[in-house]
Protein backbone atom coordinates (compact mmCIF):
# COMPACT_ATOMS: atom_id res chain seq x y z
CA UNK A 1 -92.05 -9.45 33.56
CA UNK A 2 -89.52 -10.74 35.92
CA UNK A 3 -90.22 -10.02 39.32
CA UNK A 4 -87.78 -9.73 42.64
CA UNK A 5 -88.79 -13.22 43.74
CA UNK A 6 -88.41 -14.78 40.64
CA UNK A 7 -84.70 -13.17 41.08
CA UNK A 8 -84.32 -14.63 44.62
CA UNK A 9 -85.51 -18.20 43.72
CA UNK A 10 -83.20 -17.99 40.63
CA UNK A 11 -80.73 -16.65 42.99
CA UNK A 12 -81.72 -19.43 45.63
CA UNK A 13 -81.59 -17.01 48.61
CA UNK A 14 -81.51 -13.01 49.01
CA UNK A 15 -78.00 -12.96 50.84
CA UNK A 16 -76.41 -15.08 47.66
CA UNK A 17 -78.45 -12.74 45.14
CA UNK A 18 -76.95 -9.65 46.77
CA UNK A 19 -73.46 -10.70 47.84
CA UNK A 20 -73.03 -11.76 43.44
CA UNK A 21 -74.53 -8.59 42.53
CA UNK A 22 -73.08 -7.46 39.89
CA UNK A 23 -74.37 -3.93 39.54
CA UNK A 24 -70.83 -2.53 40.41
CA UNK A 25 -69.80 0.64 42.63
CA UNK A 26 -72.65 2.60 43.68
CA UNK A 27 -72.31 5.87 41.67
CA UNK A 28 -73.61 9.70 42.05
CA UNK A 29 -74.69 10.39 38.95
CA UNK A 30 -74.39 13.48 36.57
CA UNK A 31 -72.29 15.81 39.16
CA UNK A 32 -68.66 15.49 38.19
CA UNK A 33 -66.29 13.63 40.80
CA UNK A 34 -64.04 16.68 41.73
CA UNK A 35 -64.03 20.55 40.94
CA UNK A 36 -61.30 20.77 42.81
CA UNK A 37 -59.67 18.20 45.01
CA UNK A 38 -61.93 15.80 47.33
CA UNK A 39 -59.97 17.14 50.12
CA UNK A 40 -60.36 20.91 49.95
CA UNK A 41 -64.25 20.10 49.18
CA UNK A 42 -64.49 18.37 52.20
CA UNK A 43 -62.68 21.70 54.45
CA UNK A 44 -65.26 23.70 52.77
CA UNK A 45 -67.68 22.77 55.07
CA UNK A 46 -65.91 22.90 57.69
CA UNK A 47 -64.13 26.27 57.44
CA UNK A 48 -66.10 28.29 54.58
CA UNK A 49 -68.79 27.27 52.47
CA UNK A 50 -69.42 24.63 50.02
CA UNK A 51 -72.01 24.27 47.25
CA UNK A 52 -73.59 21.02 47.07
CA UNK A 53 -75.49 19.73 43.68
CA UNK A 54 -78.50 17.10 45.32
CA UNK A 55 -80.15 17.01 41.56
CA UNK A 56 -79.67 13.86 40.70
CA UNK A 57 -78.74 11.02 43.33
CA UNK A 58 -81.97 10.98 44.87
CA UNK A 59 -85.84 9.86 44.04
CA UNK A 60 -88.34 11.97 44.23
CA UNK A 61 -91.97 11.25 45.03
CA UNK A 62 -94.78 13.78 44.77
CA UNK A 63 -98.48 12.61 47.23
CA UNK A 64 -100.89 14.75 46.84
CA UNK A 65 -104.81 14.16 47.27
CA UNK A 66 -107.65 14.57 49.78
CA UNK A 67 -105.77 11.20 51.79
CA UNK A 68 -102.59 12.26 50.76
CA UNK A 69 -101.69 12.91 55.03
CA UNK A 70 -103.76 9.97 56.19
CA UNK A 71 -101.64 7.77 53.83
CA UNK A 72 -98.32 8.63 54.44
CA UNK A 73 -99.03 8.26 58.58
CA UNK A 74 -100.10 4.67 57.21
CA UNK A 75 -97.10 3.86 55.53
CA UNK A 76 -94.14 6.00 58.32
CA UNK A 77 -93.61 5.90 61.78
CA UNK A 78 -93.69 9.65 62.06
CA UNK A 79 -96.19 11.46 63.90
CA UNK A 80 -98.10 14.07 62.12
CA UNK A 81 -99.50 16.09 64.99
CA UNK A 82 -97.05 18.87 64.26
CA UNK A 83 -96.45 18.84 60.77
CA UNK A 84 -97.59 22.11 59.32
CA UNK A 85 -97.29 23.69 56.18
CA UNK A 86 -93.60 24.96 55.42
CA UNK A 87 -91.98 21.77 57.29
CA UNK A 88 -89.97 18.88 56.73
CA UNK A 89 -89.40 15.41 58.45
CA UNK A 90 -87.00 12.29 58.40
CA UNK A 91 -89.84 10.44 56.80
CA UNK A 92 -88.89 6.79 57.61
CA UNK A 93 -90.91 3.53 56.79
CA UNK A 94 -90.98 -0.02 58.53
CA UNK A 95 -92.51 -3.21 57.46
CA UNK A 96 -94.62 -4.92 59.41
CA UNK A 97 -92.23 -6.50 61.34
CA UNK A 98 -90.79 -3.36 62.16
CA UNK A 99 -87.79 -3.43 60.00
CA UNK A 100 -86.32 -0.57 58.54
CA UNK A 101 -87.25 0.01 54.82
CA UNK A 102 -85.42 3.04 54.16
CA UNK A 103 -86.04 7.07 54.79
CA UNK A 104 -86.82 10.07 52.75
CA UNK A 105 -87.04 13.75 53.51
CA UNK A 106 -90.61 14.58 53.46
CA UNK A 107 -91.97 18.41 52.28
CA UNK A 108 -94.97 19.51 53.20
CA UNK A 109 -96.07 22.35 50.41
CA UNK A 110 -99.69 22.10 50.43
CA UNK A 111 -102.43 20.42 53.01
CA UNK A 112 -102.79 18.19 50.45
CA UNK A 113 -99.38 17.72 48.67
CA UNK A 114 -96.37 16.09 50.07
CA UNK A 115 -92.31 15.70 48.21
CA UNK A 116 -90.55 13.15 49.40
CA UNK A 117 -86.89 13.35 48.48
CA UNK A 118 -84.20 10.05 48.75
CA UNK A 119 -83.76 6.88 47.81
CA UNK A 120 -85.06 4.42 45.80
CA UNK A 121 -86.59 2.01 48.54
CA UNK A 122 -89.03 4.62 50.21
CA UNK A 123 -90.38 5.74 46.92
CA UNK A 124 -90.78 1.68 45.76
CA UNK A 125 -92.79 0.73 49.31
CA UNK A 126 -94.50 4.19 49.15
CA UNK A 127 -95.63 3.43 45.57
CA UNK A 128 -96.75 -0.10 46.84
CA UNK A 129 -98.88 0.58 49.81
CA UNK A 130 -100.96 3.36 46.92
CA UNK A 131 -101.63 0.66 44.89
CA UNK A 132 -102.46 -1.70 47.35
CA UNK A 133 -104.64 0.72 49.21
CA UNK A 134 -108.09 1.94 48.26
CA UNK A 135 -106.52 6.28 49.28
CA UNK A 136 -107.48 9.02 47.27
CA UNK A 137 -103.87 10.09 46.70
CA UNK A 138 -102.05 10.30 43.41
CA UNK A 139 -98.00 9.65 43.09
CA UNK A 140 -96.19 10.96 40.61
CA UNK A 141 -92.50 9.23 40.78
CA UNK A 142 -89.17 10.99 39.52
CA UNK A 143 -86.52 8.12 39.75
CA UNK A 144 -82.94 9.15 40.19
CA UNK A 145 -80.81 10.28 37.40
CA UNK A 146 -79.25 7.16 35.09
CA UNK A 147 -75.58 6.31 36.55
CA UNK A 148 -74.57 6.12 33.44
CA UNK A 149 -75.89 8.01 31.35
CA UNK A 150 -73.61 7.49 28.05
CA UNK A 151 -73.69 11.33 26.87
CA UNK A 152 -77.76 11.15 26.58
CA UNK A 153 -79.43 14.45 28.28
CA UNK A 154 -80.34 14.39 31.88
CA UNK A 155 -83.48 16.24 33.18
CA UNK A 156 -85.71 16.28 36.25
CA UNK A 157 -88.29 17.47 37.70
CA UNK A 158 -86.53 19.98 40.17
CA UNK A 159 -82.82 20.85 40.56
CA UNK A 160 -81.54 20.97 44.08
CA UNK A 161 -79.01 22.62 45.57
CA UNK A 162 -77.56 22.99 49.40
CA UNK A 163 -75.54 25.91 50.80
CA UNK A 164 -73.39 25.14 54.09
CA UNK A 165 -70.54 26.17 56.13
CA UNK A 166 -69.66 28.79 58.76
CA UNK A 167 -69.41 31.65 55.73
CA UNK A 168 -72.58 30.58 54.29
CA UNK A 169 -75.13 33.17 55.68
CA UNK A 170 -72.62 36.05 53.80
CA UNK A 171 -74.23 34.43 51.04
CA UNK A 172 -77.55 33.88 51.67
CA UNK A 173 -77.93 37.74 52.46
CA UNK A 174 -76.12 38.88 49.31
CA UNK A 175 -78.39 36.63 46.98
CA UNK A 176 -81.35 37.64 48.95
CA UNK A 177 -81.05 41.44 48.34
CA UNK A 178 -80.95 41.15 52.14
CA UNK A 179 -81.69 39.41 55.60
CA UNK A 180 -83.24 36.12 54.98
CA UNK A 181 -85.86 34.95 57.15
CA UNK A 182 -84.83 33.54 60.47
CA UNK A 183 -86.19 29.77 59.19
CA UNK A 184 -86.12 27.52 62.38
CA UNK A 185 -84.45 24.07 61.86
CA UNK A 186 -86.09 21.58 59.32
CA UNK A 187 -88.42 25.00 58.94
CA UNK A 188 -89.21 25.70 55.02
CA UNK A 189 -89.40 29.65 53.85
CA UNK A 190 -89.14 31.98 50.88
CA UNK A 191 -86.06 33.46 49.57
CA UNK A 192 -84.76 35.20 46.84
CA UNK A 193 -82.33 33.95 44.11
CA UNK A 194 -81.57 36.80 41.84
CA UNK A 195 -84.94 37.42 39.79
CA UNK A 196 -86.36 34.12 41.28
CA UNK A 197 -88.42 32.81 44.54
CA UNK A 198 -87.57 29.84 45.82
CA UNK A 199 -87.93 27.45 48.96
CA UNK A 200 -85.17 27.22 51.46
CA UNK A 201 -84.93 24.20 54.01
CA UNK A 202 -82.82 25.07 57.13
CA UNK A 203 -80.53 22.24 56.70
CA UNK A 204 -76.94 21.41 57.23
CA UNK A 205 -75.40 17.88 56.60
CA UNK A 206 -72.63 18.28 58.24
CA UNK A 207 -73.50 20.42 61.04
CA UNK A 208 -72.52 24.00 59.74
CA UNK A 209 -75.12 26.66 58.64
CA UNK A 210 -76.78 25.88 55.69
CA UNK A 211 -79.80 26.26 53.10
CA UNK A 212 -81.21 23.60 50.71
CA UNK A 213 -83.34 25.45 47.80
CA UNK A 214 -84.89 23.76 45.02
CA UNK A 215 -87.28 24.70 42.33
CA UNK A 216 -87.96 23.74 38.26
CA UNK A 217 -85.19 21.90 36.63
CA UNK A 218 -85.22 24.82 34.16
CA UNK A 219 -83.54 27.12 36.30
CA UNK A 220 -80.84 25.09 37.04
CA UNK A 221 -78.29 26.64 35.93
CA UNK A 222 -79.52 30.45 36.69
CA UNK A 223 -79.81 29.60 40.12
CA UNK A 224 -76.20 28.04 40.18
CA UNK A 225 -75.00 31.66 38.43
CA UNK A 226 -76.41 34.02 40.95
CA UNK A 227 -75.37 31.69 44.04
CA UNK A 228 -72.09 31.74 42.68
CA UNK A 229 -71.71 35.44 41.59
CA UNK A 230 -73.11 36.23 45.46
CA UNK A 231 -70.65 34.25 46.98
CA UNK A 232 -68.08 36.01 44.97
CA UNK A 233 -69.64 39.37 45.92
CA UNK A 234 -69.92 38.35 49.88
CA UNK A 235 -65.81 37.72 49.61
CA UNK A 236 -66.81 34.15 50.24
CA UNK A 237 -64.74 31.16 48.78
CA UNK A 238 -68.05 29.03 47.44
CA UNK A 239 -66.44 25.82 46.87
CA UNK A 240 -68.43 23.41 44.47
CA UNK A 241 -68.15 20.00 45.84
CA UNK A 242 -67.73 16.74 43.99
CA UNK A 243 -69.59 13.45 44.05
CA UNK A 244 -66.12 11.80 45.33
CA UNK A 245 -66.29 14.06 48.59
CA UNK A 246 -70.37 14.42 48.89
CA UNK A 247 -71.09 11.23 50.06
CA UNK A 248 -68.76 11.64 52.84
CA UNK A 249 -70.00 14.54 54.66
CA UNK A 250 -72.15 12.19 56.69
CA UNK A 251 -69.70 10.25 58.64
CA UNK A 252 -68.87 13.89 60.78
CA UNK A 253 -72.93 14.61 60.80
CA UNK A 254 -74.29 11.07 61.51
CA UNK A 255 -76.88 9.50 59.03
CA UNK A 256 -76.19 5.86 57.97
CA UNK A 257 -77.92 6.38 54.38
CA UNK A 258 -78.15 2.75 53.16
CA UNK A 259 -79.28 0.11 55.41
CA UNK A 260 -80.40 -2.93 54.00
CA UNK A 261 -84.22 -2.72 53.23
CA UNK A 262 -85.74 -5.17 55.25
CA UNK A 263 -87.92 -6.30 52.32
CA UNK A 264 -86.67 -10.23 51.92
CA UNK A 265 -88.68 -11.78 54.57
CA UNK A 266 -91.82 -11.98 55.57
CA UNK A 267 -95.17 -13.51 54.31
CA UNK A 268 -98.33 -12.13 53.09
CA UNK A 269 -98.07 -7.90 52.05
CA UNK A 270 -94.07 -8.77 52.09
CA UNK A 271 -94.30 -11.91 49.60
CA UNK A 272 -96.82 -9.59 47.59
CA UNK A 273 -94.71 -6.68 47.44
CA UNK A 274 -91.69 -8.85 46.06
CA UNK A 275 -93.57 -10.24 43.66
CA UNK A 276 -94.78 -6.63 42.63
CA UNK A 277 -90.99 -5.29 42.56
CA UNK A 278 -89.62 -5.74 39.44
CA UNK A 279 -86.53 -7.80 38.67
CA UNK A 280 -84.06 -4.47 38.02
CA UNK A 281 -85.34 -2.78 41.28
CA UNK A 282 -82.42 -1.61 43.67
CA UNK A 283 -84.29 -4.45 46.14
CA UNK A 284 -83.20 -6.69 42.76
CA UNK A 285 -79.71 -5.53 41.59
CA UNK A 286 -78.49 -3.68 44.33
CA UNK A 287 -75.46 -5.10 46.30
CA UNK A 288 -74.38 -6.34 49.74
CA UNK A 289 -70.60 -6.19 50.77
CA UNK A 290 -68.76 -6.41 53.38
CA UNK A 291 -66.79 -9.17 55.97
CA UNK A 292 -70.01 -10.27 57.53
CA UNK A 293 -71.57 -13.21 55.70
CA UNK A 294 -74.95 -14.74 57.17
CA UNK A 295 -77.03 -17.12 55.59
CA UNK A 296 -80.25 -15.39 57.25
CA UNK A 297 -80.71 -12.22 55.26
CA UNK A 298 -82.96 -10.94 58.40
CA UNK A 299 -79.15 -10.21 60.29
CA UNK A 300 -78.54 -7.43 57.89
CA UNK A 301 -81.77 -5.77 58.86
CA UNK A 302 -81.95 -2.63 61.53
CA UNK A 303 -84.66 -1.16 63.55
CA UNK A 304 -85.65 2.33 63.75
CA UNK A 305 -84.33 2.21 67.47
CA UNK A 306 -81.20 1.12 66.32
CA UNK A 307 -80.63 3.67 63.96
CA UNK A 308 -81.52 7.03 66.58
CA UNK A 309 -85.30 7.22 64.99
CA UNK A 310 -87.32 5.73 67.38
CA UNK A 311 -87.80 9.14 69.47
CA UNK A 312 -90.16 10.66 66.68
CA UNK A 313 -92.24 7.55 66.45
CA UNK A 314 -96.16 8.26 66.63
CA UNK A 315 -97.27 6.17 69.17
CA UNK A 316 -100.51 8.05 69.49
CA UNK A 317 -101.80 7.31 65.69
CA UNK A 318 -104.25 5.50 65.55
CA UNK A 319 -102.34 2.48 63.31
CA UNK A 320 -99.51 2.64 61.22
CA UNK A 321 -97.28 -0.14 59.17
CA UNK A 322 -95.22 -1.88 62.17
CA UNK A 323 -96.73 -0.74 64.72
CA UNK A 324 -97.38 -3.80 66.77
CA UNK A 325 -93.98 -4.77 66.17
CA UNK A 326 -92.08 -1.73 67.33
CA UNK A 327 -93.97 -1.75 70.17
CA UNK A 328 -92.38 -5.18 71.14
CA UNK A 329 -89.07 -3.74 70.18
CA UNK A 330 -89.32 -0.91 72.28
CA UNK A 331 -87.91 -1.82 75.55
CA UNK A 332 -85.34 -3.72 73.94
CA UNK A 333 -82.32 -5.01 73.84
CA UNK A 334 -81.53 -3.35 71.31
CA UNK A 335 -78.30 -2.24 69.26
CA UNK A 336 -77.44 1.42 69.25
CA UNK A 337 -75.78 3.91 66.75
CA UNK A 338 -72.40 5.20 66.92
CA UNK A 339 -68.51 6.30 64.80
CA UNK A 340 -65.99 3.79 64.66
CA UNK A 341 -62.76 5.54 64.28
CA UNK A 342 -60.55 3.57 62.18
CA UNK A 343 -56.68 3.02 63.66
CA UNK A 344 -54.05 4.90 61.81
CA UNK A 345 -51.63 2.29 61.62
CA UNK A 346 -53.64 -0.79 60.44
CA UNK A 347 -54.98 1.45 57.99
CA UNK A 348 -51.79 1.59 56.74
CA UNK A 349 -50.68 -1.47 57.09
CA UNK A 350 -54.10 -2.72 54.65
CA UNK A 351 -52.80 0.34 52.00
CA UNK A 352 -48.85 -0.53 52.43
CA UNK A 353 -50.31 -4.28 51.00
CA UNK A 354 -51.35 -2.71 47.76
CA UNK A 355 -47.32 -1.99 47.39
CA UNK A 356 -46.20 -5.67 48.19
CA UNK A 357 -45.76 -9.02 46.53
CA UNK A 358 -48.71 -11.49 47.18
CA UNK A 359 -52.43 -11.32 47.97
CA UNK A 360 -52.90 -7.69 49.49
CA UNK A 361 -55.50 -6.84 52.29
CA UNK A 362 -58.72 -5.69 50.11
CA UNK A 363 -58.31 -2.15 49.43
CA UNK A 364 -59.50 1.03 50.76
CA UNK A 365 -60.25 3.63 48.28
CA UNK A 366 -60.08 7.46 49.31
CA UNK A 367 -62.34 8.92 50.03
CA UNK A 368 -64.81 6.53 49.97
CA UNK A 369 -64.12 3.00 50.14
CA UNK A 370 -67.99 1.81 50.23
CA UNK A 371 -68.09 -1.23 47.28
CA UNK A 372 -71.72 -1.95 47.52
CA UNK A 373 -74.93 -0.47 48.02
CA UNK A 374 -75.38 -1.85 51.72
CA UNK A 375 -71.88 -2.39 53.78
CA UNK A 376 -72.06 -5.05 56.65
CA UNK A 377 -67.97 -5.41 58.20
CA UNK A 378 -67.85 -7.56 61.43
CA UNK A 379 -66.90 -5.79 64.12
CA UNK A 380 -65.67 -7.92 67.10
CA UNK A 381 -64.65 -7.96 70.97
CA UNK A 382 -62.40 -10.76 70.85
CA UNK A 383 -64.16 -13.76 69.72
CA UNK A 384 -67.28 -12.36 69.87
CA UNK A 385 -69.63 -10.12 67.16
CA UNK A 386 -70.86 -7.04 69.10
CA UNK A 387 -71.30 -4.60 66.16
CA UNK A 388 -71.66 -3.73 62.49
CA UNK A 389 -70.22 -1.45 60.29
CA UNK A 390 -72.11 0.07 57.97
CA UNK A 391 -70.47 2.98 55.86
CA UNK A 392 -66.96 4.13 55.89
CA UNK A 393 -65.15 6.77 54.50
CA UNK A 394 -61.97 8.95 55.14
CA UNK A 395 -62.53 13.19 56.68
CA UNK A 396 -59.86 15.34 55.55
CA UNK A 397 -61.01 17.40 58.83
CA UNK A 398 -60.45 15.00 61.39
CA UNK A 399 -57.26 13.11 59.57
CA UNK A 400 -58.94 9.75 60.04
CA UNK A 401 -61.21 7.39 58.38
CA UNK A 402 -64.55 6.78 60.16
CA UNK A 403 -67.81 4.13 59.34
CA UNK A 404 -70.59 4.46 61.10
CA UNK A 405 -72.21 1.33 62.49
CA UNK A 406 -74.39 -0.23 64.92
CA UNK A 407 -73.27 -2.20 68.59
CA UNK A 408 -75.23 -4.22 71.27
CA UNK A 409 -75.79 -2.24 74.10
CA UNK A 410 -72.96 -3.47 75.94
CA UNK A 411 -70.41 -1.57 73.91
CA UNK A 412 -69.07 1.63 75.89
CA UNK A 413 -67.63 4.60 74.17
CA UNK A 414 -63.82 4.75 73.75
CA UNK A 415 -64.26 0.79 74.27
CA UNK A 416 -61.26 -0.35 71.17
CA UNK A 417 -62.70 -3.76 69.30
CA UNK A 418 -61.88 -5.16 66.10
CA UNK A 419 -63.77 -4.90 62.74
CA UNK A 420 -63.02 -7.41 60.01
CA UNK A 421 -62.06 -5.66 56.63
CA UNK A 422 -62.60 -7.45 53.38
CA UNK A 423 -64.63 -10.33 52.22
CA UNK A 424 -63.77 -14.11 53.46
CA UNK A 425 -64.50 -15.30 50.01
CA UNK A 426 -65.00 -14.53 46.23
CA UNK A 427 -68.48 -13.45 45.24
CA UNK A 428 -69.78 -12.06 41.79
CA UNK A 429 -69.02 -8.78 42.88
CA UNK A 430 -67.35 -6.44 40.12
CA UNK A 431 -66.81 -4.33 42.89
CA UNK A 432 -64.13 -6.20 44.53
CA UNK A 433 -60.30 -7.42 43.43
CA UNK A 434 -58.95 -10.54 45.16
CA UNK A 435 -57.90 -9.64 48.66
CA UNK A 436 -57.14 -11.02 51.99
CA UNK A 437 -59.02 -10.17 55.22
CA UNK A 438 -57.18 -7.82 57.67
CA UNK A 439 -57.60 -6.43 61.00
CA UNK A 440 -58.20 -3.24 61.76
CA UNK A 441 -58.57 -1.51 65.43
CA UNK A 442 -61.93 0.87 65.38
CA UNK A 443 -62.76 3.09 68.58
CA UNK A 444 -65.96 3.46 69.27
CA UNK A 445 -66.70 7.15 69.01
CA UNK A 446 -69.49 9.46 69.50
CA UNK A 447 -72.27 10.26 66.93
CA UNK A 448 -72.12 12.65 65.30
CA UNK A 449 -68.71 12.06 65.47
CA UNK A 450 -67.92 16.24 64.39
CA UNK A 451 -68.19 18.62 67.85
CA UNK A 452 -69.44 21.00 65.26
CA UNK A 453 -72.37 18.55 64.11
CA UNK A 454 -73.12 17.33 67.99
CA UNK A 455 -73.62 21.17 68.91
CA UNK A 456 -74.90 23.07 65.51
CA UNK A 457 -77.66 20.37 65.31
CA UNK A 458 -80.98 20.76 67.20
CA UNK A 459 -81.51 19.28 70.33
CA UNK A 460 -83.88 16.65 69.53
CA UNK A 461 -82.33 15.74 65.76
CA UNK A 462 -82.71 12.41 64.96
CA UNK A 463 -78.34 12.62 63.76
CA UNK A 464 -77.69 13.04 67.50
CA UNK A 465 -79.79 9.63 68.64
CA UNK A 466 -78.13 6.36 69.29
């Protein structure tokens, strides 16, 4: 079986491997793209409640055994003093040169039994470090639903769904058959769904109020039903929201979800855990775009400081993955996190392109223009490269389009540079038409870049660290 390194040696380097991916746009699977219009699912969580569908985008990893807490403090950064039963963390892994692999939320449901919910390249390193390892854990793996699935039945393990906006407690009371709990943030409880029990995480991706409840797969749809009829009953417009608008609730709350996995370098466990990834692993076929083209694949990588982690790092463990290098990273320098708010008119200058003779500027799709599965766009202060941007998208809310990014330390907000928009040459990509390079003004914003997201999240969440 073809492994990832026989892909990069075919390949001749990661960066040309990923840049000629040919994988295509990064799709949600299964959930349809609109129920109504991207824009009115997008003021749902703003200004009443929306009804998100998290059943199948995301991995799923169940660790459960005598070791099952020993290993996963191994394999993250997070300390584990405080995590009791009916809790969740950012669960986030480094490799051993303390680059960021990926990040998963991580359920604690048992002493002994962890879920860890995201994507694919937690679950893959997660996997690796268990069968590397001599704990007494078992994983049991539940990849993300196929893309495209071709009419062939999808089913999972659990279904997942996530209540938020300002009218979303109306509901949770009604389907409760009363006051829910008062769960503290990232705090797991019971509640009521009609006839059923179910776990609720105090969550809230975009800042409002909101619930994410999950259970068997089975119940899918009976859970939908009575979330929907209580809305109805509460007098509470329940909008369902799209894959076309989901992805973009993050660029108000924060979270850059796809940084390159830092996976491409390194000798010893790194060369061993390419050669244990198999050749159609995301690390394999996934895709990098963007205007930012190095030959060194280790200048796409971030650090958990970077990305507003490094605050819950557990210093006081005895040893984890990375350790000794984050500890050199600590004190820097070091790039930090913030919103680039995209200028109005060189926006649409770049769409007005699409309408005119000649090579256009590449395009920007609404409401996400992402074309790969990591995004790197130069982003510049005159002649120089002080940032990246990483994911982009347009908010209905704020009447702009945003992207999220890292900048040296240097950068001040409300300092105005330039990010480069569009690739400098043709690649493989399927994802990409022939296009010019523009221009295009960015801000540099706060983060979360949403007041409502800055001041509904808690104090010390990782969304608000830069």
């Amino acid at each position: 079986m073809s492994s990832l390194s026989d892909a990069i040696a075919k390949a001749g380097n990661p960066v040309d491997m990923l840049r000629n991916s040919a994988i295509g746009m990064y799709v949600y699977p299964v959930v349809a793209p609109e129920f109504t219009n991207w824009r009115d699912e997008q003021r749902a969580w703003r200004e009443s409640a929306v009804l998100f569908d998290q059943s199948h985008h995301m991995d799923e990893l169940i660790v459960e055994g005598p070791d099952a807490e020993a290993f996963l403090a191994h394999v993250g950064i997070n300390g584990f003093a405080n995590f009791d039963l009916a809790r969740a963390k950012h669960f986030v892994p480094v490799t051993p040169a303390g680059h960021v692999i990926g990040d998963m939320i991580i359920f604690r449901e048992r002493e002994d039994k962890f879920i860890l919910v995201g994507r694919a390249p937690t679950a893959n390193w997660t996997k690796f470090q268990a069968a590397i390892g001599s704990w007494k854990v078992r994983l049991i793996h539940d990849p993300r639903s196929d893309s495209r699935p071709d009419g062939e039945r999808v089913l999972r393990t659990h279904y997942r769904f996530q209540i938020q906006g300002p009218d979303a407690p109306k509901i949770f009371e009604v389907m409760n058959g009363g006051p829910v709990p008062d769960i503290k943030f990232f705090h797991v409880d019971w509640i009521n769904i009609g006839s059923k029990k179910v776990q609720a995480l105090r969550h809230g991706m975009s800042g409002a109020p909101g619930l994410e409840v999950w259970g068997p797969y089975k119940d899918k749809a009976y859970i939908q039903s009575v979330i929907m009829e209580s809305a109805e009953k509460a007098g509470v417009n329940l909008v369902r929201c799209g894959s076309r608008a989901y992805s973009t609730n993050t660029l108000e709350s924060g979270w850059i979800p796809s940084p390159l996995p830092g996976i491409y370098t390194g000798d010893g466990m790194m060369q061993e855990y390419r050669d244990y990834l198999g050749a159609d692993a995301y690390e394999a076929v996934g895709s990098i775009g963007g205007s930012y083209v190095s030959d060194n694949i280790a200048d796409y990588y971030v650090n958990p400081f970077e990305l507003g982690y490094g605050f819950y790092i557990g210093w006081k463990k005895d040893d984890f993955i990375g350790k000794d290098a984050l500890a050199k990273m600590k004190d820097g320098p070091n790039r930090k996190k913030v919103t680039f708010e995209w200028n109005k008119d060189d926006v649409l200058k770049v769409i007005a392109s699409g309408f005119e003779d000649g090579t256009p500027y590449k395009w920007i799709d609404f409401p996400q223009p992402n074309y790969a599965s990591s995004s790197a766009d130069m982003v510049m202060q005159g002649d120089k490269m002080v940032g990246m941007s990483m994911f982009n998208g347009y908010s209905f809310n704020e009447r702009c389009m945003l992207s999220l990014g890292v900048v040296d330390e240097s950068v001040q907000e409300g300092d105005v540079l330039t990010m480069k928009w569009g690739e400098p040459d043709d690649t493989g990509k399927t994802s990409t038409e022939t296009h010019k390079q523009a221009e295009i003004r960015v801000r540099v914003s706060p983060t979360p870049y949403s007041r409502e997201a800055r001041e509904g999240y808690a104090a010390d969440s990782w969304r608000a660290k830069g």
